[in-house]
PDB file of N, CA and C in Angstrom:
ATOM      1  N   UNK A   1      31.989  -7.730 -36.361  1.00  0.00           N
ATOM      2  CA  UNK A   1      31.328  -6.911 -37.372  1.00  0.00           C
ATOM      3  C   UNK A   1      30.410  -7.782 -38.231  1.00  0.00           C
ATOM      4  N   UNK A   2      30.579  -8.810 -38.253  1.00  0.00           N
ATOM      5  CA  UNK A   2      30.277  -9.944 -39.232  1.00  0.00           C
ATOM      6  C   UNK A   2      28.795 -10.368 -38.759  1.00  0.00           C
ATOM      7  N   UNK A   3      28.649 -10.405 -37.160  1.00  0.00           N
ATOM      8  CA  UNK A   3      27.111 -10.179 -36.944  1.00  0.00           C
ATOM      9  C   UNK A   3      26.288  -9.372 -36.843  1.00  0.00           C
ATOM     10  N   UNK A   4      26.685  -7.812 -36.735  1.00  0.00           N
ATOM     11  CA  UNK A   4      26.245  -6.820 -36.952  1.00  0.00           C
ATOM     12  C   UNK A   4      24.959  -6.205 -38.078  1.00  0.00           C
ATOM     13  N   UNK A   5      23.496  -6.756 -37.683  1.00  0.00           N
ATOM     14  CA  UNK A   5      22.421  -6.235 -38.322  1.00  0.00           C
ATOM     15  C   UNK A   5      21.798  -5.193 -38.057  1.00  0.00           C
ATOM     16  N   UNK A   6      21.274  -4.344 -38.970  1.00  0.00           N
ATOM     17  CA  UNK A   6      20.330  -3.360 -38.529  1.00  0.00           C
ATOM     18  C   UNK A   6      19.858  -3.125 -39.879  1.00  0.00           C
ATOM     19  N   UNK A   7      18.640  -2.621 -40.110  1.00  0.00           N
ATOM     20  CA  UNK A   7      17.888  -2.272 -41.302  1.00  0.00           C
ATOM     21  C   UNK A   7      18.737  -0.735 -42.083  1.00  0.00           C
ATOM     22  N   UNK A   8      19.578  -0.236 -41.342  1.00  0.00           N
ATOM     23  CA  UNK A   8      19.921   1.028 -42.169  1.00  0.00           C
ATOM     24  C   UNK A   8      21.493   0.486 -42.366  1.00  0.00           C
ATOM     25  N   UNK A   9      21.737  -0.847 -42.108  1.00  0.00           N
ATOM     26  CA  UNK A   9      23.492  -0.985 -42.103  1.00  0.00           C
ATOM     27  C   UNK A   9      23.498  -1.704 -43.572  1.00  0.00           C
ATOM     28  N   UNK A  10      24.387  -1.629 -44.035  1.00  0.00           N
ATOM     29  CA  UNK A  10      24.536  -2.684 -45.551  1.00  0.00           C
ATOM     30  C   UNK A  10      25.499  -3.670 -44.373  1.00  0.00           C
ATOM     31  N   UNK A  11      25.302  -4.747 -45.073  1.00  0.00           N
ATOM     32  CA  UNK A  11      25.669  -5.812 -44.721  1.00  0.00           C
ATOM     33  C   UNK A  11      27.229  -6.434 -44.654  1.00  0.00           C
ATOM     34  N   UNK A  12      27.729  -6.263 -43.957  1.00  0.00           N
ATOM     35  CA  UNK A  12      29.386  -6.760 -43.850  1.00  0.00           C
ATOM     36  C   UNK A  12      29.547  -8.108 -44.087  1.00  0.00           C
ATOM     37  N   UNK A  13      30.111  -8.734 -45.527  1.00  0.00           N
ATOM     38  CA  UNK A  13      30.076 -10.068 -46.052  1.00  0.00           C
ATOM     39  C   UNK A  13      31.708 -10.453 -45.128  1.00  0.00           C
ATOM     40  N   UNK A  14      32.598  -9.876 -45.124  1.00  0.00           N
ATOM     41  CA  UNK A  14      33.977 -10.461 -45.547  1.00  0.00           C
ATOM     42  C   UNK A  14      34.960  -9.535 -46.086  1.00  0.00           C
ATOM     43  N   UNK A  15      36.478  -9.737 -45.952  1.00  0.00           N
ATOM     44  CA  UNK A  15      37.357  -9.345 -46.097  1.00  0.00           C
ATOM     45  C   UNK A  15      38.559  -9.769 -46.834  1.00  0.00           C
ATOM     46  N   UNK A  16      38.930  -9.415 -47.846  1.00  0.00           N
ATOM     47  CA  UNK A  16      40.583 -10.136 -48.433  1.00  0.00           C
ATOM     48  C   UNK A  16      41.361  -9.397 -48.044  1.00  0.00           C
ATOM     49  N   UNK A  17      42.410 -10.011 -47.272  1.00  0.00           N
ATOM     50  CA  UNK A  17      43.622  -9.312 -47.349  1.00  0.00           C
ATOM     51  C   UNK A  17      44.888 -10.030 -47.756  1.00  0.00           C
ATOM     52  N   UNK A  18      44.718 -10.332 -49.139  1.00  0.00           N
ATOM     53  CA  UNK A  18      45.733  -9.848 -49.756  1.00  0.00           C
ATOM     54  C   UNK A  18      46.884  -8.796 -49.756  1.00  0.00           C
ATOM     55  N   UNK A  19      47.760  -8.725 -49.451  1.00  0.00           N
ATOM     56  CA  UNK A  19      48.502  -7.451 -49.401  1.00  0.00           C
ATOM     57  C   UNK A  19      48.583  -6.381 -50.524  1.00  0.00           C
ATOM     58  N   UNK A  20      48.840  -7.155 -52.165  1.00  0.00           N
ATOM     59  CA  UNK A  20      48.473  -6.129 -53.213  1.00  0.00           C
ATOM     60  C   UNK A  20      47.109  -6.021 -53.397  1.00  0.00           C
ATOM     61  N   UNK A  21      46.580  -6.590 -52.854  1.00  0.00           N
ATOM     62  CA  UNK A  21      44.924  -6.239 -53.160  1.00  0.00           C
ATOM     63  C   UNK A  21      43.653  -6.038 -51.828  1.00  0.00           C
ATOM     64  N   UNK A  22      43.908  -5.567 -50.796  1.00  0.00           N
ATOM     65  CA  UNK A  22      43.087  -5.597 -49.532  1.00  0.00           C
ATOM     66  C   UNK A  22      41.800  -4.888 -50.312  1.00  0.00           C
ATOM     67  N   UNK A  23      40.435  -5.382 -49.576  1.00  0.00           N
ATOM     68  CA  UNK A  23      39.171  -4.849 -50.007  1.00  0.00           C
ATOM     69  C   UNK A  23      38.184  -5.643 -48.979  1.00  0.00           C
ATOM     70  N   UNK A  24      36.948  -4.974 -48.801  1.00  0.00           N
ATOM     71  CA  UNK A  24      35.895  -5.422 -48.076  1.00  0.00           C
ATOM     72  C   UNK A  24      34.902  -5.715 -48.853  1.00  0.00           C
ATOM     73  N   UNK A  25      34.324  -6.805 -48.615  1.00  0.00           N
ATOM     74  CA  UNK A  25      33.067  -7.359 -49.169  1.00  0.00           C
ATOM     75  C   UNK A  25      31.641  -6.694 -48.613  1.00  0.00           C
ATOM     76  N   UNK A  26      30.439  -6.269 -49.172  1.00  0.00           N
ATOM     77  CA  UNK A  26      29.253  -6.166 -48.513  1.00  0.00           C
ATOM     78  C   UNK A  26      28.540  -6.516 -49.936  1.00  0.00           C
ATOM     79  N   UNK A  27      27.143  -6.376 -49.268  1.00  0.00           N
ATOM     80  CA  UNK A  27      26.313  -6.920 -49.623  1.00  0.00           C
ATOM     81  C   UNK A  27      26.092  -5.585 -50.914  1.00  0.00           C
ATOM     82  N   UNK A  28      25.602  -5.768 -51.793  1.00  0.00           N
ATOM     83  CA  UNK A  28      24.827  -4.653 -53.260  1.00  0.00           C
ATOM     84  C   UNK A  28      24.152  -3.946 -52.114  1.00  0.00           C
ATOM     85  N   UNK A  29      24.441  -2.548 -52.491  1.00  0.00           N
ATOM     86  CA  UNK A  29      23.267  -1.370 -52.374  1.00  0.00           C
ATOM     87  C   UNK A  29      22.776  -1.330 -53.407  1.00  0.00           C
ATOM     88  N   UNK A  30      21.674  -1.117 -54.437  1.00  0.00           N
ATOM     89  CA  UNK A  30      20.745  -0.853 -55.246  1.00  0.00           C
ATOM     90  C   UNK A  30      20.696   0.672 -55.587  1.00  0.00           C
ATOM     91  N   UNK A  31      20.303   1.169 -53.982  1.00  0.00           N
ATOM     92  CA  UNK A  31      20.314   2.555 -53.944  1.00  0.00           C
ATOM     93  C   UNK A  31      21.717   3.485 -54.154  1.00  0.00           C
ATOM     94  N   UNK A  32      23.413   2.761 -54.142  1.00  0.00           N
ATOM     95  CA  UNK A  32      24.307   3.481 -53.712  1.00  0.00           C
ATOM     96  C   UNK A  32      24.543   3.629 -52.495  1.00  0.00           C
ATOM     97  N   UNK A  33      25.700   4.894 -52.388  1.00  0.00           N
ATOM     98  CA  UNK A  33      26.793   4.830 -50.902  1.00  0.00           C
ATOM     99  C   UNK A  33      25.551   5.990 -50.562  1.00  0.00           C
ATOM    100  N   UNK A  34      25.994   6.458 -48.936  1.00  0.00           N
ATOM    101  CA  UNK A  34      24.986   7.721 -48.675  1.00  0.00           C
ATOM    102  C   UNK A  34      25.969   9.130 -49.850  1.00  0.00           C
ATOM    103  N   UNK A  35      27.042   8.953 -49.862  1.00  0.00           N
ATOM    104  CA  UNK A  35      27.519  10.118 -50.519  1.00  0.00           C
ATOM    105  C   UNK A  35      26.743  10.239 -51.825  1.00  0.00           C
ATOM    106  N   UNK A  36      26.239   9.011 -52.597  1.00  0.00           N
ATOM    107  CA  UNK A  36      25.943   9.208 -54.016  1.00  0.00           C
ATOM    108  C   UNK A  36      24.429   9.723 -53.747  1.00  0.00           C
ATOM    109  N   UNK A  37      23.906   9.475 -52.509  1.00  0.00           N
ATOM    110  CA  UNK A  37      22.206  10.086 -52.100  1.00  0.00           C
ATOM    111  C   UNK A  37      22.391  11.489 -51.962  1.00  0.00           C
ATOM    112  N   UNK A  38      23.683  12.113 -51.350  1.00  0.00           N
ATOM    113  CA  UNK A  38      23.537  13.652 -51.186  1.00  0.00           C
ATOM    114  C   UNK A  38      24.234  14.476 -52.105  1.00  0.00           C
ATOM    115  N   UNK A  39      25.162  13.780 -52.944  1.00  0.00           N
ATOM    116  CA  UNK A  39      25.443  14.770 -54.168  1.00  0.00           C
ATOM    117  C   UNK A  39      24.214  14.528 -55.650  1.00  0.00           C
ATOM    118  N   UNK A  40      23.652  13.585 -55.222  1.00  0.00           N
ATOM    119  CA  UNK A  40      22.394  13.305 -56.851  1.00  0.00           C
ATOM    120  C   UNK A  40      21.553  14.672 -56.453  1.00  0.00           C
ATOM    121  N   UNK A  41      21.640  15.271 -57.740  1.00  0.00           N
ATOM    122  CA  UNK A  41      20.431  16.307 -57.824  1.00  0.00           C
ATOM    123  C   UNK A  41      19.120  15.897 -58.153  1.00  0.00           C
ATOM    124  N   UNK A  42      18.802  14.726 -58.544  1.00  0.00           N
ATOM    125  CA  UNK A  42      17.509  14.561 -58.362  1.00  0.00           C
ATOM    126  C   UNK A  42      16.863  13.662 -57.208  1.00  0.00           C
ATOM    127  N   UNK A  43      17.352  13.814 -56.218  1.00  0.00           N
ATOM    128  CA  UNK A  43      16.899  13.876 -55.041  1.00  0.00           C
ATOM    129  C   UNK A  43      17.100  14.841 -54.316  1.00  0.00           C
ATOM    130  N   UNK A  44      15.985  15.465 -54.056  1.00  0.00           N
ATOM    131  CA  UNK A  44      15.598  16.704 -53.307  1.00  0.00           C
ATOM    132  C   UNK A  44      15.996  16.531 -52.016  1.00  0.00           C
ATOM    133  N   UNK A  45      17.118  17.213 -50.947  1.00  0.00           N
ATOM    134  CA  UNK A  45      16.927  17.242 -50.125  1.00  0.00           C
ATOM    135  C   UNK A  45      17.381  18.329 -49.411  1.00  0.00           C
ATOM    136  N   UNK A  46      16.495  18.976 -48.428  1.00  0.00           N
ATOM    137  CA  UNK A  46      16.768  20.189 -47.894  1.00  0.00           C
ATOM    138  C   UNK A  46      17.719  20.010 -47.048  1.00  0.00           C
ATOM    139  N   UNK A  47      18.727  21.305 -46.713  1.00  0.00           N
ATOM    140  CA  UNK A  47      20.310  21.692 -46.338  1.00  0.00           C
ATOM    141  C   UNK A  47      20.048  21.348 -44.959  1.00  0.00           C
ATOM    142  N   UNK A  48      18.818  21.650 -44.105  1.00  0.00           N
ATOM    143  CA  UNK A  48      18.890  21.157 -42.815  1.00  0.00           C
ATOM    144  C   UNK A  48      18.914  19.439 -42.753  1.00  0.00           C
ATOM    145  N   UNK A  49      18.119  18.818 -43.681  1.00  0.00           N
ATOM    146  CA  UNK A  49      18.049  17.387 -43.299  1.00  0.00           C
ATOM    147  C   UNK A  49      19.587  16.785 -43.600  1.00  0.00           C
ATOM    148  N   UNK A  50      20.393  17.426 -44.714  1.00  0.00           N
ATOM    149  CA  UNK A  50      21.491  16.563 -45.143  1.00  0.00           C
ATOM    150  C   UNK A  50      22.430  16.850 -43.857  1.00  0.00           C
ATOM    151  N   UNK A  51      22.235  18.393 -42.849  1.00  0.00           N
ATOM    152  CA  UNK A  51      22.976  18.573 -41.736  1.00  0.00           C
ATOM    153  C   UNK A  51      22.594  17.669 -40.753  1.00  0.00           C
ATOM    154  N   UNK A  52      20.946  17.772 -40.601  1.00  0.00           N
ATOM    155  CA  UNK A  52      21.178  16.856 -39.470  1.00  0.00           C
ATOM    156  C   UNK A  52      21.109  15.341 -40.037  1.00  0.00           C
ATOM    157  N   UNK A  53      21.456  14.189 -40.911  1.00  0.00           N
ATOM    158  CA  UNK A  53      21.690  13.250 -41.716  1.00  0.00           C
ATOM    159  C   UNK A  53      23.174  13.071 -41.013  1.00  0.00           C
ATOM    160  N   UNK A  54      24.090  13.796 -41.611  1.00  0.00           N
ATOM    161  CA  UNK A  54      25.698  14.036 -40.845  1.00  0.00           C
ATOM    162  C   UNK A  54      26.098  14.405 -39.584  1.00  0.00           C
ATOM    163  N   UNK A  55      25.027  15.179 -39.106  1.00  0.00           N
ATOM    164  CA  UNK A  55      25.434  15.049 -37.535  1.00  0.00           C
ATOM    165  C   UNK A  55      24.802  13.721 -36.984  1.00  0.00           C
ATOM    166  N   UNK A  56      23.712  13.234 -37.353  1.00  0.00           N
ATOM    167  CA  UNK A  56      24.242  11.451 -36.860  1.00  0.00           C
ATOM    168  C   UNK A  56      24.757  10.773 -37.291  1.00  0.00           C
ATOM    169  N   UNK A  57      25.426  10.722 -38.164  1.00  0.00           N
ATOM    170  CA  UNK A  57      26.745  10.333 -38.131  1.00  0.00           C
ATOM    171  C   UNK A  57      27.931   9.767 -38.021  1.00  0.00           C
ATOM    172  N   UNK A  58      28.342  10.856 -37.469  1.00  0.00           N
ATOM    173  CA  UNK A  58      29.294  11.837 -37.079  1.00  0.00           C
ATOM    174  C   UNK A  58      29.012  10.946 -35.425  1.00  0.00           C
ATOM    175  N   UNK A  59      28.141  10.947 -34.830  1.00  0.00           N
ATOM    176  CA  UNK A  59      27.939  10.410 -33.566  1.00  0.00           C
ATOM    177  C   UNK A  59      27.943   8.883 -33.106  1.00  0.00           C
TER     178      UNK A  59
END
């Protein structure tokens, strides 16, 4: 996973596993998760694009 690039992936830094504390490292989004892009109301986006957005996915 750790070499895994692509321009639409956030970046997989690293992992602690700690047992009381497990968590994954990546790199800052700026923009947020995709969930915080499709519940913000001020970004416009029509019901077909956020469907087909999730049906790839989903794939």
């Amino acid at each position: 996973i750790h070499g895994l690039r692509h321009e639409n992936l956030n970046p997989f830094i690293g992992c602690l596993t700690e047992p009381a504390r497990p968590c994954l490292v990546s790199e800052y989004c700026a923009r947020g998760s995709l969930e915080d892009v499709l519940v913000q109301d001020e970004i416009k986006l029509d019901w077909s694009f956020r469907l087909s957005l999730l049906t790839d996915l989903v794939r």
